[in-house]
N, C-alpha and C. Protein backbone atom coordinates (compact mmCIF):
# COMPACT_ATOMS: atom_id res chain seq x y z
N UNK A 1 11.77 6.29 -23.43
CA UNK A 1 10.66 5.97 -22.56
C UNK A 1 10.91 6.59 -21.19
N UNK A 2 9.55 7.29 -20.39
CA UNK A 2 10.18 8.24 -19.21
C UNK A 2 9.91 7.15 -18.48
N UNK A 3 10.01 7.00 -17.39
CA UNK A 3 9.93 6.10 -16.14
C UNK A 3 9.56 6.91 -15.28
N UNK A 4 8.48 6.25 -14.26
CA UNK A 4 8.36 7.26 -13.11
C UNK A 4 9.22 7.14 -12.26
N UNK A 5 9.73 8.18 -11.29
CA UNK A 5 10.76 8.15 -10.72
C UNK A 5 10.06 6.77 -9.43
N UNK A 6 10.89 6.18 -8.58
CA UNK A 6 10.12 5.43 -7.72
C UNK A 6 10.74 6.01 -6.49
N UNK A 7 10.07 6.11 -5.54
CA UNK A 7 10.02 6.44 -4.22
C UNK A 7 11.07 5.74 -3.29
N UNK A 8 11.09 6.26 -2.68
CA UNK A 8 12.55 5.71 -1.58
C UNK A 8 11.58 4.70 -0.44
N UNK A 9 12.33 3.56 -0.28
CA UNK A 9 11.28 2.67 0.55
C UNK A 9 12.45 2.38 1.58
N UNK A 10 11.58 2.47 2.78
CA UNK A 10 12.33 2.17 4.12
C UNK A 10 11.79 0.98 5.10
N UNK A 11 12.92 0.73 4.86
CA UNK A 11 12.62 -1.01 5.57
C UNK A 11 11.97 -1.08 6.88
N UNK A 12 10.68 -1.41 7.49
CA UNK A 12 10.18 -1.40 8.63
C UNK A 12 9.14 -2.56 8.46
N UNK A 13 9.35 -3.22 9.90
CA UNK A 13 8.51 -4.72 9.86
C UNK A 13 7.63 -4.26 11.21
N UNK A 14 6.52 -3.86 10.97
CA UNK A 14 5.49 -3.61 11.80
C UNK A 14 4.23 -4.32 11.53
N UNK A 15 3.12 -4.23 12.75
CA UNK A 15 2.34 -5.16 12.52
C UNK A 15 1.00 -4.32 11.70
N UNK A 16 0.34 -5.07 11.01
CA UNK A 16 -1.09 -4.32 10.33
C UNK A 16 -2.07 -4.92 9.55
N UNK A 17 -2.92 -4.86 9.47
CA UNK A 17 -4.04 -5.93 8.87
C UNK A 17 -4.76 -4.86 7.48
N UNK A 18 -4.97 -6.27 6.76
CA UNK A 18 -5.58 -6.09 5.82
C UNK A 18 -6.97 -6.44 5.07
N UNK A 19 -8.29 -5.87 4.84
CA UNK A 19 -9.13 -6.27 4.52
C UNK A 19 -9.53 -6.32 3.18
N UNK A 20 -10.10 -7.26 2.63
CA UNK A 20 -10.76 -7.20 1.31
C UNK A 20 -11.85 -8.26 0.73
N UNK A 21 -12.58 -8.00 -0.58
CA UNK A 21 -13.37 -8.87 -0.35
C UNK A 21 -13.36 -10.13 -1.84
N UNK A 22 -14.24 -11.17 -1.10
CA UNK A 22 -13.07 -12.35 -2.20
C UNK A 22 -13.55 -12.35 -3.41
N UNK A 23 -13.70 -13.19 -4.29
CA UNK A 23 -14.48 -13.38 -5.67
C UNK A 23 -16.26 -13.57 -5.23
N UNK A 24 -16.24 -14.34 -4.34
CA UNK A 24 -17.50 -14.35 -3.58
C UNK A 24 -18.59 -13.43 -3.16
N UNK A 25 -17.64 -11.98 -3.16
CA UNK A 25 -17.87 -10.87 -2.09
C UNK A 25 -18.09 -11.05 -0.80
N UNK A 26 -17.65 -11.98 -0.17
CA UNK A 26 -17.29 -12.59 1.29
C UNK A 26 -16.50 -11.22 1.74
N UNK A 27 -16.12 -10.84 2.98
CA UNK A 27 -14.97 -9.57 3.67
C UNK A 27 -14.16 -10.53 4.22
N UNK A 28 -13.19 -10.39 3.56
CA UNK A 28 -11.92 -11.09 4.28
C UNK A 28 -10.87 -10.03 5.32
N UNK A 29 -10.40 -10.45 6.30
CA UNK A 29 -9.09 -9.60 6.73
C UNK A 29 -7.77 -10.69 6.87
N UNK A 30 -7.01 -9.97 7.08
CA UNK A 30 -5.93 -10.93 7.72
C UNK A 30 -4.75 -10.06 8.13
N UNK A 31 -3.93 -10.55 9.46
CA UNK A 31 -2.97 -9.56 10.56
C UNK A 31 -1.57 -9.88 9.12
N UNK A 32 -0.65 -8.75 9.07
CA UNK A 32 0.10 -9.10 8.08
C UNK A 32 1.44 -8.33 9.14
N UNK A 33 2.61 -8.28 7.74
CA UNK A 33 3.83 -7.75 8.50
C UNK A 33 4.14 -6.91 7.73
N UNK A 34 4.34 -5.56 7.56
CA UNK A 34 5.72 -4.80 6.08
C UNK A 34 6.62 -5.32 6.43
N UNK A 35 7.03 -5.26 4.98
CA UNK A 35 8.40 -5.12 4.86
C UNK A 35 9.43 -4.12 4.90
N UNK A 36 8.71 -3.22 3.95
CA UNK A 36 8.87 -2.10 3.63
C UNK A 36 7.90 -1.13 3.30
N UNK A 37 8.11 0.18 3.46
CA UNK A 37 7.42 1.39 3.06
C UNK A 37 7.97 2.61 2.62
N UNK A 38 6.84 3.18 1.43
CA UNK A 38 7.43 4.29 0.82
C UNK A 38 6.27 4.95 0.89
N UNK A 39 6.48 6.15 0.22
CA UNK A 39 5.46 7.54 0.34
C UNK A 39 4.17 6.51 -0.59
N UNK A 40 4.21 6.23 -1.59
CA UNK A 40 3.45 5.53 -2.57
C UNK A 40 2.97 3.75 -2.28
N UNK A 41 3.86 2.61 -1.50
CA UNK A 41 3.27 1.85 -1.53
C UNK A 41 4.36 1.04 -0.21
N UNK A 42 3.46 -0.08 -0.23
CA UNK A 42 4.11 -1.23 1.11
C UNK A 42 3.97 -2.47 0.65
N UNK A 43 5.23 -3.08 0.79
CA UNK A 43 5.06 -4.90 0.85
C UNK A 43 5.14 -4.96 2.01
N UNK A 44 4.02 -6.04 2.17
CA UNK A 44 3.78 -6.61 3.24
C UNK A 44 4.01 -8.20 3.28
N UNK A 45 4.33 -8.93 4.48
CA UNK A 45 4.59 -10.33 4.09
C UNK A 45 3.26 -10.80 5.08
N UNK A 46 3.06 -12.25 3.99
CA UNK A 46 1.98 -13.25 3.95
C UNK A 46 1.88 -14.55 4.41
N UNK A 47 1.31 -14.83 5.75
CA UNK A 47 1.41 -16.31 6.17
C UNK A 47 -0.02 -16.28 5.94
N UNK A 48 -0.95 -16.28 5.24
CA UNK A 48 -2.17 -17.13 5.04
C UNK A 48 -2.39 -17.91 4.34
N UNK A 49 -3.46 -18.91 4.28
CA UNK A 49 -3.48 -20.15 3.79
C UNK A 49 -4.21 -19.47 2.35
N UNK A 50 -4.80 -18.23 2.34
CA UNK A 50 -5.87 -18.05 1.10
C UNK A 50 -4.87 -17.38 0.49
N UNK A 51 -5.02 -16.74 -0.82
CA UNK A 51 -4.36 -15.28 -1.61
C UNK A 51 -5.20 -14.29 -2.24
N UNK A 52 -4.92 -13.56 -2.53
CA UNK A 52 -5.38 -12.27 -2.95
C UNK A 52 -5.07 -12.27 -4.70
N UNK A 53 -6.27 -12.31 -5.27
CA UNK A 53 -5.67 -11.50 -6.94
C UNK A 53 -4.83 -10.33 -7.42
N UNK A 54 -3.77 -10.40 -8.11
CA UNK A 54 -3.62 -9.25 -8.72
C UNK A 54 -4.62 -7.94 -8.93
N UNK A 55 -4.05 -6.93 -8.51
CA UNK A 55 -5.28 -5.52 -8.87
C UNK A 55 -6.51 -5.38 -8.16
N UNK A 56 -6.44 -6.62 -6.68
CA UNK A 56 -8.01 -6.34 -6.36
C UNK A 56 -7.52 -4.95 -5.51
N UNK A 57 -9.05 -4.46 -4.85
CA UNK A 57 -8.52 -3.23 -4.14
C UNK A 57 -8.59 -3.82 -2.83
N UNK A 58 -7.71 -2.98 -1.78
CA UNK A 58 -7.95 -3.96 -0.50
C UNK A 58 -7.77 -2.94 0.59
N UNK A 59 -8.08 -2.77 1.78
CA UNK A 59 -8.00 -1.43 2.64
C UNK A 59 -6.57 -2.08 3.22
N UNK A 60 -5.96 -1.26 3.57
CA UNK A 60 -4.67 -1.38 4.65
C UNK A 60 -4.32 -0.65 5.58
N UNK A 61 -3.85 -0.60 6.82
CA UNK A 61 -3.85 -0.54 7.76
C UNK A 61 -2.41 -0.75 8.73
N UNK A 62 -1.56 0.40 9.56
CA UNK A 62 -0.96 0.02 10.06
C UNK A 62 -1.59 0.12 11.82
N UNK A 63 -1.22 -0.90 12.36
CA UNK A 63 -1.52 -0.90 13.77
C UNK A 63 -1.73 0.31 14.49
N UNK A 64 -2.67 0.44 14.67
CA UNK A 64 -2.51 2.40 16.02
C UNK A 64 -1.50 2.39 16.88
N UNK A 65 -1.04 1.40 17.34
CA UNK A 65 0.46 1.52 18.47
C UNK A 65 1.54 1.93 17.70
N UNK A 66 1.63 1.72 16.86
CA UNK A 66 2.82 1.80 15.83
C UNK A 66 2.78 3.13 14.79
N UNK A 67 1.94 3.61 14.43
CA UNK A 67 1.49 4.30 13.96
C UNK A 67 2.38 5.95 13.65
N UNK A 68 3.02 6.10 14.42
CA UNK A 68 3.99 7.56 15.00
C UNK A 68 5.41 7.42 15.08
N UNK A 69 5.69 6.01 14.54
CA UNK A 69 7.09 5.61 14.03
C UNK A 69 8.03 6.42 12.93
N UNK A 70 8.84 7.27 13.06
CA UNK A 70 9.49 7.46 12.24
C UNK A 70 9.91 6.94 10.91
N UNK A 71 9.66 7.70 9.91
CA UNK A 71 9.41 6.24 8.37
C UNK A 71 8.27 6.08 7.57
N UNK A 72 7.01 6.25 8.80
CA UNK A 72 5.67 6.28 8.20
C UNK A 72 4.97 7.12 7.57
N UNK A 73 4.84 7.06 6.31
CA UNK A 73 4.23 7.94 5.38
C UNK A 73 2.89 8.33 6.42
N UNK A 74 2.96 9.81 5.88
CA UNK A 74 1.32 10.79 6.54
C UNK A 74 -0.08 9.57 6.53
N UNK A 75 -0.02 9.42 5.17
CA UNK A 75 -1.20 9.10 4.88
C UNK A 75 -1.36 7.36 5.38
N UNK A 76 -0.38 6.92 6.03
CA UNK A 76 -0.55 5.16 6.74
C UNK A 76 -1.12 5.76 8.50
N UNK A 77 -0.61 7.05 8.63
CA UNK A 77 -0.59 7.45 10.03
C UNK A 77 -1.77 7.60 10.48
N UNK A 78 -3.14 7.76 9.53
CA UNK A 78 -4.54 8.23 9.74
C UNK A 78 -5.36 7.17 9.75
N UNK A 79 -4.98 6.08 9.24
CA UNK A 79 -5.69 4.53 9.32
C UNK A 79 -5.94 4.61 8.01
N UNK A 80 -7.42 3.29 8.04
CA UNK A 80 -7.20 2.82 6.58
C UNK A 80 -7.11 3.54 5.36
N UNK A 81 -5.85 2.77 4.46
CA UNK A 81 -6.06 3.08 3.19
C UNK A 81 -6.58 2.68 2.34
N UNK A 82 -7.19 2.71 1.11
CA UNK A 82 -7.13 2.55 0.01
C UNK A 82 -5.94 1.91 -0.68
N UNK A 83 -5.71 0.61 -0.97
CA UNK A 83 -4.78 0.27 -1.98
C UNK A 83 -5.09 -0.94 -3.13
N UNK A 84 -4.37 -1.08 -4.04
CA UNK A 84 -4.50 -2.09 -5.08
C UNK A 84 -3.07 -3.04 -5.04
N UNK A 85 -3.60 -4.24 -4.93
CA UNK A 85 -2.72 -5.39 -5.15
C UNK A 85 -2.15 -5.10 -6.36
N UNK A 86 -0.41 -4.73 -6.80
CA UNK A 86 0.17 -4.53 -8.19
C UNK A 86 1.37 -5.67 -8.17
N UNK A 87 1.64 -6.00 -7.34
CA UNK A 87 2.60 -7.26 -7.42
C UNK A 87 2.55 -8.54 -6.64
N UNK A 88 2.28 -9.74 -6.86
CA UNK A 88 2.39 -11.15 -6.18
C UNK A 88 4.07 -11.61 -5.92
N UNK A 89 4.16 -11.64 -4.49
CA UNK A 89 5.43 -12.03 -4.41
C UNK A 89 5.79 -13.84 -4.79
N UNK A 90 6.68 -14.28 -4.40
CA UNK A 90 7.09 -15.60 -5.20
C UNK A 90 6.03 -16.65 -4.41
N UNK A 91 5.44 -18.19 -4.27
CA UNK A 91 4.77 -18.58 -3.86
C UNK A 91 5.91 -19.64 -2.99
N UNK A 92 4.89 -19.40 -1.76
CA UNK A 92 5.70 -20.76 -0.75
C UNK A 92 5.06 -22.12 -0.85
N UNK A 93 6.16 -22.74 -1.08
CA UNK A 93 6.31 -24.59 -1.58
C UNK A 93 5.34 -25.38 -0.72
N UNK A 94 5.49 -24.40 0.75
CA UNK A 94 4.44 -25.76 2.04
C UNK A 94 3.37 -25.17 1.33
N UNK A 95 2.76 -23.96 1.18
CA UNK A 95 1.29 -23.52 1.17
C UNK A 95 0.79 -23.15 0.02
N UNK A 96 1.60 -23.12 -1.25
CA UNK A 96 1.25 -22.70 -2.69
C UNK A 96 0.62 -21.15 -2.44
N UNK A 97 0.63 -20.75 -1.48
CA UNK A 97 0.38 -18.96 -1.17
C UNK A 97 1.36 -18.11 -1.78
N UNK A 98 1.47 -16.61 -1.86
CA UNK A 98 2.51 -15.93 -2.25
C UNK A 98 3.26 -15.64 -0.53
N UNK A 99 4.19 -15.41 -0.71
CA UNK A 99 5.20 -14.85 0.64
C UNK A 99 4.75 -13.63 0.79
N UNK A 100 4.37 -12.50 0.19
CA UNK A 100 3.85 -11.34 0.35
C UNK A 100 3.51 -10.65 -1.03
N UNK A 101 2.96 -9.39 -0.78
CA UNK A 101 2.13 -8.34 -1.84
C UNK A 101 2.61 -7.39 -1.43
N UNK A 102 2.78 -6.43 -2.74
CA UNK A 102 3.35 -5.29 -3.16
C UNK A 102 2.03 -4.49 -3.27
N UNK A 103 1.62 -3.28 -2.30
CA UNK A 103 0.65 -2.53 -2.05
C UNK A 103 0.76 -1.19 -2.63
N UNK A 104 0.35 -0.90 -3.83
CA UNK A 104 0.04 0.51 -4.37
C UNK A 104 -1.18 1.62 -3.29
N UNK A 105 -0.63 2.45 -2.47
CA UNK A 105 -1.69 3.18 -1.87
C UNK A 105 -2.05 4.01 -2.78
N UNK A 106 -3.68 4.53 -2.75
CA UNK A 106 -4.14 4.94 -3.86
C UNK A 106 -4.73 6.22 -2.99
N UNK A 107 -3.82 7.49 -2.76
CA UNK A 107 -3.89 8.41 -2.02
C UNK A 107 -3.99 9.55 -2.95
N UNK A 108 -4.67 10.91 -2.64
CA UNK A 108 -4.65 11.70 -3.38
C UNK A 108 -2.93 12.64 -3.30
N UNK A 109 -2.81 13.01 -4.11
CA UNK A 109 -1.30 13.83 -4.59
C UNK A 109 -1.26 15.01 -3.68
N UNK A 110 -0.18 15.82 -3.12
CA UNK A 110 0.00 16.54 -1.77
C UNK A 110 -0.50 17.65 -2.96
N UNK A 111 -1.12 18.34 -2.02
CA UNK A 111 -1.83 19.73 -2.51
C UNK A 111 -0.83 20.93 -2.92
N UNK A 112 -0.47 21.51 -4.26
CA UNK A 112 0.46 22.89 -4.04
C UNK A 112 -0.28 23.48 -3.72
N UNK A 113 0.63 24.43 -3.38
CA UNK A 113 0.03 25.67 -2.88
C UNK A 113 -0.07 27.07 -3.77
N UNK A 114 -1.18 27.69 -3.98
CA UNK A 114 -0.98 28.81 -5.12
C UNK A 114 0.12 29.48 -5.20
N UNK A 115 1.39 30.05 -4.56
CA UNK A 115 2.15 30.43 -4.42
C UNK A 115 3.31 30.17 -5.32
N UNK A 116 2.82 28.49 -5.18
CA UNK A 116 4.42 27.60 -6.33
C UNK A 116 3.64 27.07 -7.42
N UNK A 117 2.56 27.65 -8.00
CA UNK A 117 1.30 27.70 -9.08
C UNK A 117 2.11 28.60 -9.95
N UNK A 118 2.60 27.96 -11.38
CA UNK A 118 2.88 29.09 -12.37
C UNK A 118 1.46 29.72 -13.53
N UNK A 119 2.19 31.01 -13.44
CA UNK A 119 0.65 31.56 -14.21
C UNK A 119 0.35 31.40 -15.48
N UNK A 120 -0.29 30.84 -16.00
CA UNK A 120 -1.05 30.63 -17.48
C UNK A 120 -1.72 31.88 -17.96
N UNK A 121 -1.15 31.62 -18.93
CA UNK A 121 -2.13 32.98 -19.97
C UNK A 121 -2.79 32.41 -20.80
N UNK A 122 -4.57 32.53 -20.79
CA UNK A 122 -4.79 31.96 -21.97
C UNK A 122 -5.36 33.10 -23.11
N UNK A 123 -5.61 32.41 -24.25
CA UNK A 123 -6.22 33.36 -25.15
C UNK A 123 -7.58 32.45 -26.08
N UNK A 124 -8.11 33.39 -27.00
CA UNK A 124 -9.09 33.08 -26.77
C UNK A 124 -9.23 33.13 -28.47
């Protein structure tokens, strides 16, 4: 079985909010913290009283002050992303909430360049 390789994640606790919308279709946001970040995704930690489903999609956002930090993937540096809720972290005992979410950014793949393009021959 191949495994995808997983991305190198670098520990940074910065501030950034997150929007999404509920079962309701209500727009929710809420100010959050990373934990961590990689080229592909961010946990972020969770003091709200509500939670988020598995797999919903949700925009994310790191703060504009913060933004030019060494660590920060390109694509957190331009504002909101695109991401999907793929992991619920463990739930806290006072609030039955999760402690945080594991954020899949759902970014397009870095462009090659024709140069490092190998050539195909087809036939016919």
């Amino acid at each position: 079985m191949n495994a995808t390789p997983r991305a190198e994640r670098t520990p940074l606790a910065l501030p950034g909010r997150i929007t999404w919308k509920d079962s309701r279709g209500t727009m929710r946001f809420a100010s959050v913290t990373t934990r961590d970040i990689s080229e592909s995704g961010v946990f972020i930690e969770w003091r709200e009283s509500t939670s988020i489903p598995r797999y919903r999609l949700v925009s994310f956002q790191i703060e504009r002050d913060v933004r030019n930090i060494d660590g920060i993937p390109a694509a957190l540096r331009s504002g909101k992303v695109l991401s999907a809720v793929y992991r619920v972290g463990t739930c806290q005992r006072s609030t039955g909430t999760p402690e945080g979410y594991g954020l899949r950014l759902l970014t397009e793949p870095p462009v090659q360049s024709q140069a490092s393009l190998e050539p195909v021959q087809a036939t016919a």
